[in-house]
C-alpha atoms as a PDB file:
ATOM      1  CA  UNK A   1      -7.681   0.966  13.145  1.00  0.00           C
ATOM      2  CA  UNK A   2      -8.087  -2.584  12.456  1.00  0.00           C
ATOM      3  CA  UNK A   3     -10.530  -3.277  15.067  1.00  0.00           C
ATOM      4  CA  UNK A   4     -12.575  -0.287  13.945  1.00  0.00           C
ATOM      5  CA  UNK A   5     -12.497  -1.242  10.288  1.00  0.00           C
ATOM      6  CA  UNK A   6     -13.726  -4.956  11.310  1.00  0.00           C
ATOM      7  CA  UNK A   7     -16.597  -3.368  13.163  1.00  0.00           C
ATOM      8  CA  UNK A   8     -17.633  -1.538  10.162  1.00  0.00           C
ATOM      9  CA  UNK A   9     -17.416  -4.262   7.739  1.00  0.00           C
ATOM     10  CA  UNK A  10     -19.865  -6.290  10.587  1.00  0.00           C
ATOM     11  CA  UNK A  11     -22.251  -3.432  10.816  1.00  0.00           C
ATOM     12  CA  UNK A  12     -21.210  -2.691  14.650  1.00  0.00           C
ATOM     13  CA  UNK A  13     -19.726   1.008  14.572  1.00  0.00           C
ATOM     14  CA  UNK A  14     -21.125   3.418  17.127  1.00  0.00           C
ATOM     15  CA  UNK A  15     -20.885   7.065  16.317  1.00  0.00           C
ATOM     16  CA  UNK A  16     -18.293   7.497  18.261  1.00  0.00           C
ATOM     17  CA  UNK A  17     -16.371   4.925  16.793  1.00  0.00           C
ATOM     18  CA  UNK A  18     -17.194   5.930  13.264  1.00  0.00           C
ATOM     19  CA  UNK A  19     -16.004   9.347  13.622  1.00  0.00           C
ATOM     20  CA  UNK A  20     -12.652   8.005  14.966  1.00  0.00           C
ATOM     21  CA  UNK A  21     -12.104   5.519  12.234  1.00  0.00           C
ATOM     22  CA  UNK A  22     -13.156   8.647   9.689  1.00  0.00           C
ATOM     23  CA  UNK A  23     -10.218  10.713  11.709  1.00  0.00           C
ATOM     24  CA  UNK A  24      -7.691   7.865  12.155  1.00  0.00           C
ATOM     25  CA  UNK A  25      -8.057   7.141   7.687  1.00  0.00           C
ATOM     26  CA  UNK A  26      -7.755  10.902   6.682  1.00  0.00           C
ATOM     27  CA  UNK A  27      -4.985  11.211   8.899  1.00  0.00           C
ATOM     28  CA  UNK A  28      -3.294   7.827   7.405  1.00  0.00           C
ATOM     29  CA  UNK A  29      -4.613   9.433   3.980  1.00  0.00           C
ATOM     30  CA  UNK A  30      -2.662  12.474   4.527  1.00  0.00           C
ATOM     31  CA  UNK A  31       0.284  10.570   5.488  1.00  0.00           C
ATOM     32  CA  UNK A  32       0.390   8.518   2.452  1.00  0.00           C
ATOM     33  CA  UNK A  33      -0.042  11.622   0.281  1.00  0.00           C
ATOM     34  CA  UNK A  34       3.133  13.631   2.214  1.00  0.00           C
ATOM     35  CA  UNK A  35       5.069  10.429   1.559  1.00  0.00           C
ATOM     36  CA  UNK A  36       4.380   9.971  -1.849  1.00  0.00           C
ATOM     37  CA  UNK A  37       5.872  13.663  -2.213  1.00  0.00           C
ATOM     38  CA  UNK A  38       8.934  13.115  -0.601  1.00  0.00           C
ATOM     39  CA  UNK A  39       9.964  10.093  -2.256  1.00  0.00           C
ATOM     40  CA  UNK A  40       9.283  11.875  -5.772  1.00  0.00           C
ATOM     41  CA  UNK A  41      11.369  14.768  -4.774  1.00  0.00           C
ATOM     42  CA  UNK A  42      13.883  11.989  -3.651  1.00  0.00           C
ATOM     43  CA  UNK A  43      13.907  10.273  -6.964  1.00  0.00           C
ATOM     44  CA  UNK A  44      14.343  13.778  -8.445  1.00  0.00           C
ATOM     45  CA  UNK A  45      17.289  14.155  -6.363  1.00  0.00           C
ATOM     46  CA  UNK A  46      18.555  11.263  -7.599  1.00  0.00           C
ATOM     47  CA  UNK A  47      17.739  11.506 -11.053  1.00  0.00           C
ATOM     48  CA  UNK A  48      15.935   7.932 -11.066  1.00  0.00           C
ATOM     49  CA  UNK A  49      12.457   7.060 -11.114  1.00  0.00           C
ATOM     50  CA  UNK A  50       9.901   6.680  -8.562  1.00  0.00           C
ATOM     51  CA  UNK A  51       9.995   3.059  -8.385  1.00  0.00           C
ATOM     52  CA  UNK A  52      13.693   2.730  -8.535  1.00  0.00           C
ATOM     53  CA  UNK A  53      13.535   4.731  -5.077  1.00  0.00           C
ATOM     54  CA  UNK A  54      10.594   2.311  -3.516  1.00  0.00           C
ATOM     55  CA  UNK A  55      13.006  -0.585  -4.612  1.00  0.00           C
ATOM     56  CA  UNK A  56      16.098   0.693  -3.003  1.00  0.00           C
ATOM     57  CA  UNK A  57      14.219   1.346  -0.045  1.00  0.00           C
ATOM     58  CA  UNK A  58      12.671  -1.844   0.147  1.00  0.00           C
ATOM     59  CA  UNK A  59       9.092  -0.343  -0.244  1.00  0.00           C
ATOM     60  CA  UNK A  60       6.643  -2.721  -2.284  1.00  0.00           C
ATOM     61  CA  UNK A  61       3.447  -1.164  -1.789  1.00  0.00           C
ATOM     62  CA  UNK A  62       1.785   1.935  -0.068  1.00  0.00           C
ATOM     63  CA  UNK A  63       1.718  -0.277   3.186  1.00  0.00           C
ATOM     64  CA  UNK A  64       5.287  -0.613   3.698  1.00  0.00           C
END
């Protein structure tokens, strides 16, 4: 995904590769959203707050 994103920034997608790097973000997008949920209903759980959870899990960012 990095390669393909480098490509883009440069200008140098094909088609083909554009339509993968669309597929490969709303998939990561999707991901990211699913994960978000879980850890909420986690923190619910656990009566603590969302960051609280991302803390105890080590989790900084969206990236980690």
């Amino acid at each position: 995904m990095v390669e393909l994103e480098a490509k883009m920034e440069a200008s140098a997608l094909s088609e083909a590769e554009y339509a993968e790097l669309t597929k490969l973000t709303e998939a990561y997008e999707q991901f990211s959203v699913e994960r978000l949920q879980l850890l909420k209903k986690l923190a619910l759980l656990r009566n603590v707050g969302l960051e609280d959870i991302m803390t105890q899990m080590g989790l900084k960012n969206g990236r980690d």
